[in-house]
Structure formats: C-alpha cells, structure tokens
Protein backbone atom coordinates (compact mmCIF):
# COMPACT_ATOMS: atom_id res chain seq x y z
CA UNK A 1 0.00 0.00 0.00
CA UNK A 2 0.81 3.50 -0.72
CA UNK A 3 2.12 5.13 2.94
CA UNK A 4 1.07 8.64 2.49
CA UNK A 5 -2.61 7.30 2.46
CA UNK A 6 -2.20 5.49 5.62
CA UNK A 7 -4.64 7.05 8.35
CA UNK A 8 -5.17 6.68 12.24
CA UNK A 9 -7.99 4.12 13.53
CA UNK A 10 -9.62 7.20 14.75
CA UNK A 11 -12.71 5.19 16.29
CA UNK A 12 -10.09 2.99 18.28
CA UNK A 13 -7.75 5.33 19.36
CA UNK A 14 -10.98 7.61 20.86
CA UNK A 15 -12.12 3.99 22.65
CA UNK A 16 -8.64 3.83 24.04
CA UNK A 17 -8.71 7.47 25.09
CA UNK A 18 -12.28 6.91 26.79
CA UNK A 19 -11.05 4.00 29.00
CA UNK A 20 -7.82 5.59 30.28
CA UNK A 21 -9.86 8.86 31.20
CA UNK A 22 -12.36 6.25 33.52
CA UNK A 23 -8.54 5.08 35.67
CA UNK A 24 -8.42 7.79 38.35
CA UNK A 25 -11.34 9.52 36.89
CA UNK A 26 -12.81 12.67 39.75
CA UNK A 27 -16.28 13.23 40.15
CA UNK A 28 -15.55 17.17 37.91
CA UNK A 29 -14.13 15.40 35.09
CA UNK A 30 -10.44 15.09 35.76
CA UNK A 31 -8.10 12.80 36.57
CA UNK A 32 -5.88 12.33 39.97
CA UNK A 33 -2.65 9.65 39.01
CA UNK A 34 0.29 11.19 40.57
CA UNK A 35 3.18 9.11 40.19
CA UNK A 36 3.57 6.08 41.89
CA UNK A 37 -0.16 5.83 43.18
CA UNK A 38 -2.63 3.65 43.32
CA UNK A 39 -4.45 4.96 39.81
CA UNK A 40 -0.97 5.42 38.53
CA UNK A 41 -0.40 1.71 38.99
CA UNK A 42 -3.37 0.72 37.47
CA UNK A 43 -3.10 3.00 34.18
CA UNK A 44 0.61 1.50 33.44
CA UNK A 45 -0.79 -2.14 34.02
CA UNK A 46 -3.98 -1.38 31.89
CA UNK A 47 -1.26 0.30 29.24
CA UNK A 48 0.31 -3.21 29.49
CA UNK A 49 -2.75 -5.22 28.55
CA UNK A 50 -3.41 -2.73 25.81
CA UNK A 51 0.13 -3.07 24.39
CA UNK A 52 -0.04 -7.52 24.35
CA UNK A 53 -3.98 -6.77 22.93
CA UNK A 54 -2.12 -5.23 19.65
CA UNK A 55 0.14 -7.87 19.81
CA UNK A 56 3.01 -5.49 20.31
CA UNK A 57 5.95 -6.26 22.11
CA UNK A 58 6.35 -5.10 26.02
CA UNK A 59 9.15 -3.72 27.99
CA UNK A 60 9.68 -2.04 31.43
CA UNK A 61 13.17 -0.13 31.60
CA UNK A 62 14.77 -0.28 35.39
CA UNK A 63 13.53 3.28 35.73
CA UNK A 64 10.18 1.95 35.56
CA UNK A 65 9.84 3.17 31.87
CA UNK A 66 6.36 1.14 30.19
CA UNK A 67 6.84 0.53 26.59
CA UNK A 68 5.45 -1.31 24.06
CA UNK A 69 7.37 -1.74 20.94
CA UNK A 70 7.22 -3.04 16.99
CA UNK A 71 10.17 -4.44 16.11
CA UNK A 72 12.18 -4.38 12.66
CA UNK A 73 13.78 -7.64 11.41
CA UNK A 74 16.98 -5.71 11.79
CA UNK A 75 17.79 -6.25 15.81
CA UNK A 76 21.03 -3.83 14.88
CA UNK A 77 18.77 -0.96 13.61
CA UNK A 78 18.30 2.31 15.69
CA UNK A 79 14.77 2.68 18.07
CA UNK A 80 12.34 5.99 17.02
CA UNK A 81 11.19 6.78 20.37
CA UNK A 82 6.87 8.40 20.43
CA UNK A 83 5.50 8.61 23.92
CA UNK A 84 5.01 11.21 26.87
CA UNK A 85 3.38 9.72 30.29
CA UNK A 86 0.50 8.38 31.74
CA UNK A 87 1.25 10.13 35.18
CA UNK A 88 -0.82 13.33 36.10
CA UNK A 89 -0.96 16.34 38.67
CA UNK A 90 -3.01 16.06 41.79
CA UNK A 91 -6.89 16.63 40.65
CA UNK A 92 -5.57 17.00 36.74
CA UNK A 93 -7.25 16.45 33.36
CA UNK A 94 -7.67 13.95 30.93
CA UNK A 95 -5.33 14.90 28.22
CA UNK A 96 -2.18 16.12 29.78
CA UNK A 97 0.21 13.11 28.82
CA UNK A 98 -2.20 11.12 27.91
CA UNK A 99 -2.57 11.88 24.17
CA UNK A 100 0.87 11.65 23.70
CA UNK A 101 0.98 8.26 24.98
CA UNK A 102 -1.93 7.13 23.19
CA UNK A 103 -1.18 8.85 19.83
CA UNK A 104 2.23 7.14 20.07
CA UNK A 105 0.69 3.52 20.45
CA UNK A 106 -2.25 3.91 17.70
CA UNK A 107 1.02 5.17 15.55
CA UNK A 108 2.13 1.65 16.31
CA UNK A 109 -1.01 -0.16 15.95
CA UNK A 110 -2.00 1.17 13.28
CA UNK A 111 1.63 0.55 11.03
CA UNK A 112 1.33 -2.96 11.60
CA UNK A 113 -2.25 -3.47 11.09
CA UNK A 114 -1.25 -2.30 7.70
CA UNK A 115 1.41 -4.79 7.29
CA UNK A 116 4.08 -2.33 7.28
CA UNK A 117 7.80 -3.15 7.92
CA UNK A 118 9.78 -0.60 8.41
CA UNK A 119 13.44 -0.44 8.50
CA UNK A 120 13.80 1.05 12.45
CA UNK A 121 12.14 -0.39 15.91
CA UNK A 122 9.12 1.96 16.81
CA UNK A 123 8.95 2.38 20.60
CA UNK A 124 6.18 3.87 22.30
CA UNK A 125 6.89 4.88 25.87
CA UNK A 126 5.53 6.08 29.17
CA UNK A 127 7.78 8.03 31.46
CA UNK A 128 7.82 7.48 34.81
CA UNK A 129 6.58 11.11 36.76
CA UNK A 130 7.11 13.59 34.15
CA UNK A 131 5.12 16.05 36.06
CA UNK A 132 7.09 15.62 39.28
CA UNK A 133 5.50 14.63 41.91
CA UNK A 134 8.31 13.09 43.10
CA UNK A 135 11.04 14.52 40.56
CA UNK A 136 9.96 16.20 37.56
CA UNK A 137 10.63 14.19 34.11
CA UNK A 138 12.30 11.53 35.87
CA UNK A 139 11.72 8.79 33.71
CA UNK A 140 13.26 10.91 30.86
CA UNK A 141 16.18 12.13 32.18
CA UNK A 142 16.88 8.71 33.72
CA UNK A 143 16.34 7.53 29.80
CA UNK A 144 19.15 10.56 29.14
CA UNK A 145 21.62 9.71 31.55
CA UNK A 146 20.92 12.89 33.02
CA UNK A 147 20.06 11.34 36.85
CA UNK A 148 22.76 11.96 39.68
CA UNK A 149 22.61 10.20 43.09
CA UNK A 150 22.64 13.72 44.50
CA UNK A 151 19.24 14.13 42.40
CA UNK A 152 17.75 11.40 44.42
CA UNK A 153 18.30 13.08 47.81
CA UNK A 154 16.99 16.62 47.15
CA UNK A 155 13.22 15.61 46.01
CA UNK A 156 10.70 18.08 45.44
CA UNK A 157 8.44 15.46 46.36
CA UNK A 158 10.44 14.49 49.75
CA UNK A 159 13.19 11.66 49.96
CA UNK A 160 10.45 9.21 51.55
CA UNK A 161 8.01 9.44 49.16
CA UNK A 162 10.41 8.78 46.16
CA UNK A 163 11.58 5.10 48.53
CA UNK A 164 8.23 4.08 49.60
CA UNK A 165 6.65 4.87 45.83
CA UNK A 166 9.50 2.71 43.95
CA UNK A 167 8.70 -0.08 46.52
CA UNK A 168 5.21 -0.21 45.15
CA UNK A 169 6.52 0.21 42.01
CA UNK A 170 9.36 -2.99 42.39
CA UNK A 171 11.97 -0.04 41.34
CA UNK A 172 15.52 0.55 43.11
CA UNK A 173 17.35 4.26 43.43
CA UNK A 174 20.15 2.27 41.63
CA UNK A 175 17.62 0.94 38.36
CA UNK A 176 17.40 4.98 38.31
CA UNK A 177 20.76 5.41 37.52
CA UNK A 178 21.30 2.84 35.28
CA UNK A 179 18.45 3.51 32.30
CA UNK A 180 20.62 5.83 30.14
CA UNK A 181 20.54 4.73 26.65
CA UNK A 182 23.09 5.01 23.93
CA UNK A 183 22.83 7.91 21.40
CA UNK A 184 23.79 5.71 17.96
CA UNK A 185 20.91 3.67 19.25
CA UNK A 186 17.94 6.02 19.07
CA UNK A 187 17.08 7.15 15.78
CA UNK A 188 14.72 10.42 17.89
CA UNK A 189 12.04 11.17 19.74
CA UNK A 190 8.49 12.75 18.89
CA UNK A 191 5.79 13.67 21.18
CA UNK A 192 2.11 14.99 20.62
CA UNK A 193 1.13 17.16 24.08
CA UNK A 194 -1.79 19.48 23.88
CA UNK A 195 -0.66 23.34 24.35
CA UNK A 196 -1.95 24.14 27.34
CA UNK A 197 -2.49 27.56 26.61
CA UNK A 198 -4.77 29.39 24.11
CA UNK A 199 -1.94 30.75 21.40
CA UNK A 200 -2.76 27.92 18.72
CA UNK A 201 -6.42 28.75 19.33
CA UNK A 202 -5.97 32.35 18.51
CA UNK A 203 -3.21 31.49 16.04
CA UNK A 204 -6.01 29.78 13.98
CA UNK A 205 -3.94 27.22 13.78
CA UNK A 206 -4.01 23.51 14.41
CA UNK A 207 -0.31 22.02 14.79
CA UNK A 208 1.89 24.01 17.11
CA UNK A 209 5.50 23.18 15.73
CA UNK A 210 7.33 23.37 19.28
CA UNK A 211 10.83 25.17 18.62
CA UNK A 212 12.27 25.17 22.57
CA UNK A 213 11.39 24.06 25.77
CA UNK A 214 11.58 26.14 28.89
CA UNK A 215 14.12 25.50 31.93
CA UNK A 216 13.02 25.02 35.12
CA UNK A 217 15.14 25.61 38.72
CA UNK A 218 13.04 24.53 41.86
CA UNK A 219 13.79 25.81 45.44
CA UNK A 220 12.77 25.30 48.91
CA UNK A 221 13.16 28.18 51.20
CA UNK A 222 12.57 27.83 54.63
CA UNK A 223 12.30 31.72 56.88
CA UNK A 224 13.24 31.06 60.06
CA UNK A 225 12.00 32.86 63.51
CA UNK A 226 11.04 32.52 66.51
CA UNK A 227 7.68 31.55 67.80
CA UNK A 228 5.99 34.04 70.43
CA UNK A 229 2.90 34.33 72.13
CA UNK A 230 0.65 36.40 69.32
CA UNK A 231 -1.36 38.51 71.70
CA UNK A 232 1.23 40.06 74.06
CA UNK A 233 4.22 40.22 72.28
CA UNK A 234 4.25 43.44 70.30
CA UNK A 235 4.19 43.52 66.95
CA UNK A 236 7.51 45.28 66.52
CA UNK A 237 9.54 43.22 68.61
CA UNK A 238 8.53 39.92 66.58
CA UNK A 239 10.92 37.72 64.36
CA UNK A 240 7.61 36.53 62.06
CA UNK A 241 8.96 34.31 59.35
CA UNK A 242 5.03 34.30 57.58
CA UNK A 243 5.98 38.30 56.94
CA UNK A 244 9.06 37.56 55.88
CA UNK A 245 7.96 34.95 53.55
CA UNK A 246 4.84 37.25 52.61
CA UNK A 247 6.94 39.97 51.50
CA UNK A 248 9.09 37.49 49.25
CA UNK A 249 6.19 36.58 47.53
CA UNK A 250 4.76 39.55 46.46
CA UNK A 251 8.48 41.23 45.75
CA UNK A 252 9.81 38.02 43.54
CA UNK A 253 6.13 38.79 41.66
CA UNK A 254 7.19 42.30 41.10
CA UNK A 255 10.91 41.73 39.94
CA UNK A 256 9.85 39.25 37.45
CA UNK A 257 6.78 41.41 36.06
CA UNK A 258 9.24 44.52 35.62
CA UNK A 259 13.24 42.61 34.83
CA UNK A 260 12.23 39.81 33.52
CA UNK A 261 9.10 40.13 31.06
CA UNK A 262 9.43 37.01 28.99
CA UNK A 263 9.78 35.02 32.34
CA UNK A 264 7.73 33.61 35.15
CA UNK A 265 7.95 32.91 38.83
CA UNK A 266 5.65 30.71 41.26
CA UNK A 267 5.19 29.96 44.85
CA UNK A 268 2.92 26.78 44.95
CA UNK A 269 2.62 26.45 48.48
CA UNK A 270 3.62 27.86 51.72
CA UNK A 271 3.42 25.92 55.15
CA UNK A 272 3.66 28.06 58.46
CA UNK A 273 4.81 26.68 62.09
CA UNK A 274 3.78 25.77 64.61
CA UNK A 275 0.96 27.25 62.54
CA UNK A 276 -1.97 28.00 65.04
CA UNK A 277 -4.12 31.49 65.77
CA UNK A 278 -2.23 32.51 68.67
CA UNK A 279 1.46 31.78 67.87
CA UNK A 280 3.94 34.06 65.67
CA UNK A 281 5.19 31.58 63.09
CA UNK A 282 8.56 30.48 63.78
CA UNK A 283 9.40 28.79 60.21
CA UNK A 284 7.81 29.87 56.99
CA UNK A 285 8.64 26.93 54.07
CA UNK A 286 7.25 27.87 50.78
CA UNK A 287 8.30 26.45 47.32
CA UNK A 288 9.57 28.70 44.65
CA UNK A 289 9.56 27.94 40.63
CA UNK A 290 10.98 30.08 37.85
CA UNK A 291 11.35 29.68 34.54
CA UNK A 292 13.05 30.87 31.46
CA UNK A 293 13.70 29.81 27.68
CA UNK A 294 18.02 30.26 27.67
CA UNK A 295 20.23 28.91 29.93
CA UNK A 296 21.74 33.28 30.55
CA UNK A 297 18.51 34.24 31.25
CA UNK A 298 18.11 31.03 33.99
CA UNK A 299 21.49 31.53 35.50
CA UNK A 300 19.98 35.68 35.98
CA UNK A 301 16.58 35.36 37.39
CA UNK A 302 17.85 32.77 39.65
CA UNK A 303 20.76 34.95 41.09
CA UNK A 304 17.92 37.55 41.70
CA UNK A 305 15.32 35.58 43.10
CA UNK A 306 17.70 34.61 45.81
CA UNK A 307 19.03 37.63 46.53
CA UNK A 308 15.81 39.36 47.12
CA UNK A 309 15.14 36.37 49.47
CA UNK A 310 17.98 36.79 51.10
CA UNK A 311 17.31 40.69 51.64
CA UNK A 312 13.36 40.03 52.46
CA UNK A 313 14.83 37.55 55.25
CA UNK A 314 17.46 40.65 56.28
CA UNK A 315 14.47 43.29 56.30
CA UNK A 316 12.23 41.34 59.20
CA UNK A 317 15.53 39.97 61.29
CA UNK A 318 15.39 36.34 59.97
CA UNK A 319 17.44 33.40 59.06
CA UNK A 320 16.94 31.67 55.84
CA UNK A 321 17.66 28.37 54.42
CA UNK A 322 17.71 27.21 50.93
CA UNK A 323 17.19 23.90 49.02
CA UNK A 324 17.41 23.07 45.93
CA UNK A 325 15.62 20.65 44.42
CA UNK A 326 14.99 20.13 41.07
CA UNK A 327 16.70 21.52 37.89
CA UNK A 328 15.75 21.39 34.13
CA UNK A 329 17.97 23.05 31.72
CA UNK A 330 16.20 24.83 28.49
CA UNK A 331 16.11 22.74 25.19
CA UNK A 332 16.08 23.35 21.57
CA UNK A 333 14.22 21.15 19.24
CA UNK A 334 15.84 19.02 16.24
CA UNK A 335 14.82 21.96 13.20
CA UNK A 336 14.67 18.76 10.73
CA UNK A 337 12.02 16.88 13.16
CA UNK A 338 10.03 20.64 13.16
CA UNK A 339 10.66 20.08 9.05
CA UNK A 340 9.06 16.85 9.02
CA UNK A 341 6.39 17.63 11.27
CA UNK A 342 5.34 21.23 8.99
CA UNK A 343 5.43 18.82 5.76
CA UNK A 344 3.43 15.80 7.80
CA UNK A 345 0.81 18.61 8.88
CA UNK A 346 0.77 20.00 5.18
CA UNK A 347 0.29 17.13 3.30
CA UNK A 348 -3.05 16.82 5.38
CA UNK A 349 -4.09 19.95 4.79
CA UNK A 350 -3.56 21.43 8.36
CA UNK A 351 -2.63 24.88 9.35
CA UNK A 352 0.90 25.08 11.48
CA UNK A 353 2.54 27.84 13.69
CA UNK A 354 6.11 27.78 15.46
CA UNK A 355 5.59 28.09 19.52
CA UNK A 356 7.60 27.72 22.20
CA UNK A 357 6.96 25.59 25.58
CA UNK A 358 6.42 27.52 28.68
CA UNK A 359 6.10 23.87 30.36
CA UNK A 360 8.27 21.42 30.82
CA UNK A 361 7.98 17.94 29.00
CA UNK A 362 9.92 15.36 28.42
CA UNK A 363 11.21 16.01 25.25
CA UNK A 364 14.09 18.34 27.07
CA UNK A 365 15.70 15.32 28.50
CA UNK A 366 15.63 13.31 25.20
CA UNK A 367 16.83 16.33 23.25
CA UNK A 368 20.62 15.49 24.86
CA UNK A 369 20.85 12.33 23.38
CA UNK A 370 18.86 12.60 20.41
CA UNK A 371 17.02 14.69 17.94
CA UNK A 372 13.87 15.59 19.97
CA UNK A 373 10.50 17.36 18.08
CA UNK A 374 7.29 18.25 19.59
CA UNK A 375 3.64 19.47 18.04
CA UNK A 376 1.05 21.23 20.16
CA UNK A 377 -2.51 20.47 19.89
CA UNK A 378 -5.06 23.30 20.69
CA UNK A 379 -6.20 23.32 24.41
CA UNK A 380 -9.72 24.74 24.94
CA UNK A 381 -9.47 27.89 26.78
CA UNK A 382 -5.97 27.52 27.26
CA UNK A 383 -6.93 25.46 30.73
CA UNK A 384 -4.68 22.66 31.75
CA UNK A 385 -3.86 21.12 35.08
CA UNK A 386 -7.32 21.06 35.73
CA UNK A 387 -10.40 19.36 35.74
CA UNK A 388 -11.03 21.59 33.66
CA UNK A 389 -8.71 20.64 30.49
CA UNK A 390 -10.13 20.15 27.55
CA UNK A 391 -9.15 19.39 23.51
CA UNK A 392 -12.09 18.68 20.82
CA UNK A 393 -11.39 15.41 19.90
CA UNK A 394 -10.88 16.19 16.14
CA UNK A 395 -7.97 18.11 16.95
CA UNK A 396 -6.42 15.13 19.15
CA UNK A 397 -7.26 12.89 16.08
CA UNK A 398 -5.26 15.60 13.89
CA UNK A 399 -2.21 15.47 16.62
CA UNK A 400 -1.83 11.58 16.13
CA UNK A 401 -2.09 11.72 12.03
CA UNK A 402 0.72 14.31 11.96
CA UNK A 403 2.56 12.04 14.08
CA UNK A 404 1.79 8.96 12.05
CA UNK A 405 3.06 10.18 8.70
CA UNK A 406 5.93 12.17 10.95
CA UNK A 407 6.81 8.58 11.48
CA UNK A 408 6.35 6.92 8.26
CA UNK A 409 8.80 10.21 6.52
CA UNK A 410 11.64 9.36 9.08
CA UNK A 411 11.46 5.53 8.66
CA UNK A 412 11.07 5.60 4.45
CA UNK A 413 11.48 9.39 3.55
C-alpha cells in the first residue's frame, strides 16, 4: 500500500482514550494519578494489557519506563522513540500526557495493522513522573543519563516518598541510575502534548511546531524565627517568618513582572509553624519555581530571586535556608524533526505555527541524546492542570495523524 494514504484508527484510538480517562477519573471530570499511586499503577498495568492486545511487544526499563514496541527484522537498527506519560498532577485532566501516549501507540497499531515493515524499531513509551510529583521528568532524564545520586536526595516530592513509591513500584534508586541509553541507538524522539495555553487557538492554527522548551530551577526556602505568644508580644519586637515569607512573595512577583518580562515565577505552596491562631510563626517553608527559555537568562533570574530572598529575610531579622531541588535546563528542538512535522501537517491539509513551551515535558531530556521534536494540539481555553482541560477530539485525532506520517517520513522518507 501506498504510505502517504495510511490514516489513524480514529474510532479505536478515541475507545482507548475513553477507557484511560475512567482510571483515576474525579467526580468534575479530571483525573488524579500522581506518580507512583494507586491509579498510577493501574493505568501502566492497563497500558500493558493494551500493548499484548495489539500484539506489540512489552518492555519495562529499570527506571520503571512502560513501553510497548514493533520491532524491525533488523535487531542492529536504531529505536524511534513516540511517547510522553501516563502520570498526572493532583486533581488534573484527561489529556495532559495522555494523548501523547496514546497517539504514540495507535502510531504503532495502526503501522502494523497495515502490514508495514519498516526499517527502524518503533517504541512507544511512558515516562515514569514527568510532572514531578516526586522529581519532575524523571523517567526521561533517567532515559538521558541525566540522573545523579545527588538528584535522588533533594526531592521536590520528599526523599520518603520517592523510597516508599519505587517499593510499590518494584523499582531501586540504583535501576534509576542505570536507564541511560546510547545515542547511535535512538534514531529520535516525537511527542504529541496538547498546548496548554490558548496561542494555537488564537493562532487559527491547528499544529503548534514546538521550537524550545523552557528551563526550570526549583527551590525550597525555609524563613526562620522565633515563635511568640501572638497577643502580648508586640508587633515590633517579633521575628515573624510568615511576613518575611509574605513579603518574598509579592516582591519576587514584582521583579519578574518589571526585569524579567518574557519570564515567570511561582510559589505553589507555603506551610507556616507551629501554625496555630495565637502563635507568631517560627518557620515559613514555601516552594519557589521560575522559569526561562536560555540557559543566561536562567542563571539571571535565579541569582535575583535569591538575593531578594535573602534581603526580604534581612528586612524582618530572619534566618533563611535554601534547598534546591529540582533543575531542568532549556532545550532546543531538532529543526529537521520541526521540518518533518510542517510537511506531515501540510500534506493533510492542516494549518501550522512555530511556539515555544512555557512547560516542561519530556522532550528536554531526550533532546541530549537525540534529535527531539514536539507538536502542540489546541487546548480549549488555554486550561490545563485542571479538571477543567479540555481538547475537541478532532484536533487530538489531527495530533496523532501528523505524528503517524511524521513517522512513516523518518522511517522511508
């Protein structure tokens, strides 16, 4: 058969799509499978029983990687990766990961239902907690050799949750560290992700062509105190870490806004002790995130965000402690995968637009050890992370037949 007429089982794939959105399902739509869970469990082993259904080929990596795979005759030839992960945020939606995963199988399915055989192994994976519940894109930067042992103890997710969630999983700290695969070996890797954002939307456009991915430094600052009695100790003779980390909030807000426009900066929580009515917190511990699209520009705001909360912690007489944990360097994508991806787009008559990612996937790690490309699918609204995420289904359709003949260009031309 001709290639280039070669489309998606579009019937099956929304089936599939359907029945993963019911594992962890909330009652306002979403999903809840952070990593590691019970839901999160279930999804991979139900990903597993899709896989042997399709009479594809199964493997789990020692960083608890879930792939299924179609093999070449060639066992020398080099593995195109497709994939993203199954994994969500706490109370998430439906399509975050999951299209990416599920466009990268039907890719698979749908080759050899045709009787295709291709000259390269097509792999289509799951990372393990790409959105970092315990450490963001771990699976992936395991996959790039890009995992320390000094990774594994600063966690955003806390040291004990990592141990205690690869226990359930039947994972080791050391399987981490010993994923990495070799360069020659992997031909690339594509991903389909919806946007989450609205620029495609207003764009007009239906393929986002994803030209870099943002970097992402995570923190832990503690404020430190000293508790008091909160009705008779006057309020200028208190050490209140809460003000100081107050004040650091609304400052770092302020500094980004006004020195670093085409950035952004996040506190996602903040936890005050001994935290009751009628004590002046002694410890303030909130979580800082900034982000930025060139490795200068990350270096900068990072200097600056912990200087001011150095000085905030000056200003109200307290101590401060930092932590880092987490760090994701900014990535390019491969300009030849963005090439394929225009012409795979064109050739079925949809509209494209360049973009970069203001959110982090896994296609960062896998851009260090391979070519790495990325579309965008519109997001409704521009809402993700939330129950409330949502992509009409013809454009997740149109996301997994650009990545189908993506495929079939890279494998025959």
């Amino acid at each position: 058969m001709n290639p280039s007429t070669l489309r998606i089982n579009a019937e099956r794939f929304k089936t599939n799509f359907e029945a993963l959105s019911k594992i962890g399902a909330t009652p306002d739509g979403g999903v809840h499978r952070p990593t590691f869970s019970q839901a999160h469990l279930q999804v991979r082993a139900w990903f597993r029983e899709l896989a042997a259904e399709a009479g594809l080929e199964f493997n789990i990596d020692s960083a608890g990687n879930h792939s299924a795979l179609l093999q070449c005759a060639d066992p020398e030839a080099p593995t195109l990766l497709l994939g993203s992960h199954l994994d969500s945020v706490t109370n998430g939606g439906r399509f975050d990961g999951a299209i990416g995963v599920l466009s990268a199988l039907e890719v698979l399915q749908t080759i050899k239902d045709a009787g295709l055989y291709l000259p390269i192994h097509l792999e289509a994976i799951d990372f393990t907690d790409e959105e970092g519940t315990l450490f963001g894109l771990m699976g992936s930067a395991a996959v790039a050799g890009k995992l320390t042992p000094q990774d594994l103890l600063g966690l955003r997710g806390g040291r004990n949750a990592l141990l205690s969630g690869l226990s359930r999983a039947g994972l080791t700290e050391e399987g981490l560290l010993m994923a990495k695969r070799q360069s020659h070996q992997t031909l690339g890797y594509l991903e389909v992700h919806i946007e989450q954002g609205s620029r495609l939307i207003e764009a007009g456009a239906d393929i986002g062509l994803v030209t870099s991915i943002v970097g992402t430094n995570s923190y832990r600052l503690t404020f430190l105190g000293r508790a008091d009695h909160a009705g008779t100790t006057p309020m200028d003779a208190r050490l209140d870490a809460g003000q100081g980390a107050s004040a650091f909030t609304l400052a770092a807000r302020q500094q980004v806004m006004r020195n670093y426009p085409q950035c952004v900066v996040n506190i996602g929580s903040m936890t005050l002790e001994p935290g009751a009515f009628n004590i002046v917190p002694e410890r303030a511990c909130l979580s800082l995130e900034f982000r930025a699209h060139d490795e200068d520009t990350l270096d900068q705001l990072e200097r600056a965000l912990l200087e001011l909360a150095e000085k905030e912690a000056q200003r109200f007489n307290l101590g401060l402690d930092i932590e880092s944990v987490g760090a994701h360097q900014p990535a390019l994508m491969s300009q030849q995968i963005q090439d394929v991806f225009h012409r795979a787009a064109k050739s079925l008559n949809l509209k494209t637009v360049p973009l970069a990612s203001f959110a982090g996937h896994d296609a960062q790690s896998m851009a260090s050890i391979c070519p790495a490309g990325m579309i965008f699918i519109p997001s409704v609204d521009g809402a993700s992370h939330s129950p409330r995420e949502y992509t009409e289904w013809q454009d997740c359709v149109n996301g997994a037949s650009v990545l189908l003949h993506a495929v079939l260009s890279m494998a025959i031309g």
